[in-house]
N, C-alpha and C. Protein backbone atom coordinates (compact mmCIF):
# COMPACT_ATOMS: atom_id res chain seq x y z
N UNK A 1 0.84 -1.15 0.00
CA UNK A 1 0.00 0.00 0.00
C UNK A 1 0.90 1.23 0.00
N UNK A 2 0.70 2.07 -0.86
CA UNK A 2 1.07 3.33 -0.94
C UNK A 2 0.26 4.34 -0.83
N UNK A 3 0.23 5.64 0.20
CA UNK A 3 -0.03 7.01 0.29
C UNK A 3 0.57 8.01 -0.93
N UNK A 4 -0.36 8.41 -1.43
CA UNK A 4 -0.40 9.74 -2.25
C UNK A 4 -1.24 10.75 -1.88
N UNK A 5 -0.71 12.06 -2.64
CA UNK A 5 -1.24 13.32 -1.99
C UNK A 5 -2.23 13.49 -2.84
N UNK A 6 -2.33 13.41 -4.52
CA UNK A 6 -3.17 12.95 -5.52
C UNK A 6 -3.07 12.60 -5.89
N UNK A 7 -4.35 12.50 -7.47
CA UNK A 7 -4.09 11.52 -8.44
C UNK A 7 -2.70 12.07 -9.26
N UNK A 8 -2.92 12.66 -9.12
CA UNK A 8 -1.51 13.39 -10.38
C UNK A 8 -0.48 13.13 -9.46
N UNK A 9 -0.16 13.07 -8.23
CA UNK A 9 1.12 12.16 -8.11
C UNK A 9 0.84 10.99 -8.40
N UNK A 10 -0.34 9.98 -7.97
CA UNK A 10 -0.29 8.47 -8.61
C UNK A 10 0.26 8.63 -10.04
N UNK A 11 -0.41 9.50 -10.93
CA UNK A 11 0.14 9.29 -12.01
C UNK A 11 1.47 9.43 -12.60
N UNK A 12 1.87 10.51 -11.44
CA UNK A 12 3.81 10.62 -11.94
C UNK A 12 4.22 9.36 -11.67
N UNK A 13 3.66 8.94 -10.66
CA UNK A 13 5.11 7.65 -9.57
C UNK A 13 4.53 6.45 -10.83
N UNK A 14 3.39 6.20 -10.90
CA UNK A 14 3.00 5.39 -12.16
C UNK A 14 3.91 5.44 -13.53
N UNK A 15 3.94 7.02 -13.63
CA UNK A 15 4.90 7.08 -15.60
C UNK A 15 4.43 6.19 -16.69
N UNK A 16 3.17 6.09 -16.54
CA UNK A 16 2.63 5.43 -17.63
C UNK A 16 2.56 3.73 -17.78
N UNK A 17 2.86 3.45 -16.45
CA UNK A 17 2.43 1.66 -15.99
C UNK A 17 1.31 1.84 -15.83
N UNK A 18 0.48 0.44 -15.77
CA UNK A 18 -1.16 0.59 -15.13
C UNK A 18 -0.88 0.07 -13.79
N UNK A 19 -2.09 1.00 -13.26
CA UNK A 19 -1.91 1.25 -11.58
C UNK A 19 -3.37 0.25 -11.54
N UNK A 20 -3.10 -0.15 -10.02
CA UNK A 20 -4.23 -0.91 -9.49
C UNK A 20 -5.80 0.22 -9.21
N UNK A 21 -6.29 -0.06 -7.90
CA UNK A 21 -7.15 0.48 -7.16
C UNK A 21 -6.44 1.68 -6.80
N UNK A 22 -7.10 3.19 -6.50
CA UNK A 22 -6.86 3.74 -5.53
C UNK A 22 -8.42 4.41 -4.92
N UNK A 23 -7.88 4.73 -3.47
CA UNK A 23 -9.12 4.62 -2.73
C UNK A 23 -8.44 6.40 -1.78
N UNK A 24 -9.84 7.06 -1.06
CA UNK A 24 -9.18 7.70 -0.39
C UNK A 24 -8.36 7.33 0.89
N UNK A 25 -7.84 8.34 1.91
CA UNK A 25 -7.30 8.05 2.89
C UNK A 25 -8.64 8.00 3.85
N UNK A 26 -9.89 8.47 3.87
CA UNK A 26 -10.89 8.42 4.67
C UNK A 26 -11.94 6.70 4.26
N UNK A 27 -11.55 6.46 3.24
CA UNK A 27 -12.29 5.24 3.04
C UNK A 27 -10.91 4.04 3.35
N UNK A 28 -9.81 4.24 3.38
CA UNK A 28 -8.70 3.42 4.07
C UNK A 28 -8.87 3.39 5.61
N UNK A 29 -9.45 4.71 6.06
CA UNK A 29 -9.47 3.96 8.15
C UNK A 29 -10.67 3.55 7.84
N UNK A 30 -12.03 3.80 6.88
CA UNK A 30 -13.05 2.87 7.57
C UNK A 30 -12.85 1.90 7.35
N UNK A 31 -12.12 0.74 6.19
CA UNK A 31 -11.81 -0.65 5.77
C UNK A 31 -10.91 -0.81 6.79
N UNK A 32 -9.85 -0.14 7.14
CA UNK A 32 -8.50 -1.07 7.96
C UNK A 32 -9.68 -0.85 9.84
N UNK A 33 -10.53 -0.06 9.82
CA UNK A 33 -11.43 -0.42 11.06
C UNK A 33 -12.51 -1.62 11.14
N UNK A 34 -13.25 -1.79 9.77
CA UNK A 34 -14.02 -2.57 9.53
C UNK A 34 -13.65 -3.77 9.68
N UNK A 35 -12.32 -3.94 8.97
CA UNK A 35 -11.18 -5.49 8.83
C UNK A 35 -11.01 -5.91 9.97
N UNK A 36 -10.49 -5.24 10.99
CA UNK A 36 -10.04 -5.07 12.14
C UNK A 36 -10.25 -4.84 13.80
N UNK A 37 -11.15 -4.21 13.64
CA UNK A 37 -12.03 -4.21 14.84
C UNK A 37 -12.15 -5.25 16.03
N UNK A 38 -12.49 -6.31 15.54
CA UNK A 38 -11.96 -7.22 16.63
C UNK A 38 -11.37 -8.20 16.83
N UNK A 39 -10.22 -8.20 16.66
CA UNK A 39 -9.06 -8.45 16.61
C UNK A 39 -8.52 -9.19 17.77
N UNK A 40 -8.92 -7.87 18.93
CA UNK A 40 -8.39 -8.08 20.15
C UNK A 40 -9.32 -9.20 21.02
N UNK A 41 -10.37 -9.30 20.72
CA UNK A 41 -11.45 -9.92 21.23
C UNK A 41 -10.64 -11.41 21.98
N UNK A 42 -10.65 -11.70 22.65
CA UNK A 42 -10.50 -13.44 22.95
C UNK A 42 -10.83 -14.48 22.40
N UNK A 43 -12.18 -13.91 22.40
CA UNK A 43 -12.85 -15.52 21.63
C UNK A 43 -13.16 -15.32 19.81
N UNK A 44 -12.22 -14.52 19.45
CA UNK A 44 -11.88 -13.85 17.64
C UNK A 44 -11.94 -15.10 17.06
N UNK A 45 -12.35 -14.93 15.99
CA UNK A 45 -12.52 -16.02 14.93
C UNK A 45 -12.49 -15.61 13.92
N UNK A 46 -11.14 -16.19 12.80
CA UNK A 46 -11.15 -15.56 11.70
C UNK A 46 -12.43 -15.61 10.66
N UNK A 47 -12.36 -13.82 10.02
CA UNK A 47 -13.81 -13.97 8.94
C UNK A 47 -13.58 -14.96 8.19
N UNK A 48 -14.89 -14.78 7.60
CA UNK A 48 -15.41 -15.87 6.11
C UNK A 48 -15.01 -14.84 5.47
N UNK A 49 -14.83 -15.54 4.08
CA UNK A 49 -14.81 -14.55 2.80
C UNK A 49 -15.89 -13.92 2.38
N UNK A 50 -16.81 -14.73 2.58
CA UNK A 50 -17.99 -13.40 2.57
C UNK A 50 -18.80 -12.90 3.36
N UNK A 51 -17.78 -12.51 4.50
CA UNK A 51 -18.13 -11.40 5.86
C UNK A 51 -16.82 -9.83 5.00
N UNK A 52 -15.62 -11.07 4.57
CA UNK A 52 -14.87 -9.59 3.86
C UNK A 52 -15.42 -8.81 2.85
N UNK A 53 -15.90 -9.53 1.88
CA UNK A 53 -16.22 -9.40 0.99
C UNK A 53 -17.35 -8.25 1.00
N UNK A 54 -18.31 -8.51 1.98
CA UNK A 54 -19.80 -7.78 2.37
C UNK A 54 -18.75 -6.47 2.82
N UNK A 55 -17.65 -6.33 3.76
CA UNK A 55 -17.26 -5.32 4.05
C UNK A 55 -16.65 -4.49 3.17
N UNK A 56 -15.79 -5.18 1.93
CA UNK A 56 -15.59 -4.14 0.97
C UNK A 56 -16.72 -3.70 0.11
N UNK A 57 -17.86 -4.77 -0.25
CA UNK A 57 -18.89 -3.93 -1.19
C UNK A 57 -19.21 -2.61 -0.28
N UNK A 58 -19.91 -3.13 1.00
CA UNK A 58 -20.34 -1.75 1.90
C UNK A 58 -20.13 -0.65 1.83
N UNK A 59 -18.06 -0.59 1.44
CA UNK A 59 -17.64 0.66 1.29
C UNK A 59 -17.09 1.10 0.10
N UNK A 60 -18.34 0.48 -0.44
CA UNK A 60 -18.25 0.79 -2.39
C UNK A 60 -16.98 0.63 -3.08
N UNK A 61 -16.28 -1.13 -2.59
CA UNK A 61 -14.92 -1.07 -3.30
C UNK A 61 -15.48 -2.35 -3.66
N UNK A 62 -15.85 -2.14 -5.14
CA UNK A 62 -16.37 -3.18 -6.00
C UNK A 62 -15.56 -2.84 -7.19
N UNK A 63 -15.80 -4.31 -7.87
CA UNK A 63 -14.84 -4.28 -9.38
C UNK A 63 -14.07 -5.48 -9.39
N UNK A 64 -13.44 -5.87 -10.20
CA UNK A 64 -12.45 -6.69 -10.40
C UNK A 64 -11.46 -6.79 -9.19
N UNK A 65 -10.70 -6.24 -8.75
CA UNK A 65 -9.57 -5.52 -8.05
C UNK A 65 -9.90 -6.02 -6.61
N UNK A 66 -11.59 -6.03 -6.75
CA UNK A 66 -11.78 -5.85 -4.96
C UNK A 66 -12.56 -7.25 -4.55
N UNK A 67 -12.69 -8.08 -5.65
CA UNK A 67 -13.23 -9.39 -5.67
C UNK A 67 -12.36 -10.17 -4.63
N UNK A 68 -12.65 -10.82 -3.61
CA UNK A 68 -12.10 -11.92 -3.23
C UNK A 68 -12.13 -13.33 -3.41
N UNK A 69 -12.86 -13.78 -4.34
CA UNK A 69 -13.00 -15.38 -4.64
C UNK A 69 -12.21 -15.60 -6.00
C-alpha cells in the first residue's frame, strides 16, 4: 500500500504503468477499522470470505480488483 497526496502524483510515480485500485485516505481507516475491529477480542474467529467481501462492497470497493473469490 502506498499514500499519495493525488491523483496526479499516482500518475507521476505510475509514468505510464497501469496502476491498481486507488481509494481515499478516509475510506482506508473505515476498511483497515471494519477489517479489524476485533481483533483483540479473545474468543476472535477468523472472517469468512464473505463477511470480507460484504465489508468491501459496503464501502463501495467493487470491481475486479476488490473481488475476493
Amino acid at each position: 500500500m502506498l499514500v499519495f497526496r493525488s491523483e496526479d502524483h499516482v500518475a507521476r510515480w505510475l509514468a505510464g504503468r497501469a496502476g491498481g485500485a486507488t481509494i481515499s485516505i478516509s475510506t482506508l481507516a473505515e476498511l483497515a477499522e471494519a477489517w479489524w475491529w476485533d481483533r483483540l477480542d479473545p474468543s476472535w474467529q477468523p472472517h469468512t470470505l464473505e463477511h470480507n467481501q460484504a465489508i468491501l462492497d459496503r464501502l463501495g470497493l467493487v470491481g475486479e480488483f476488490w473481488r475476493l473469490d
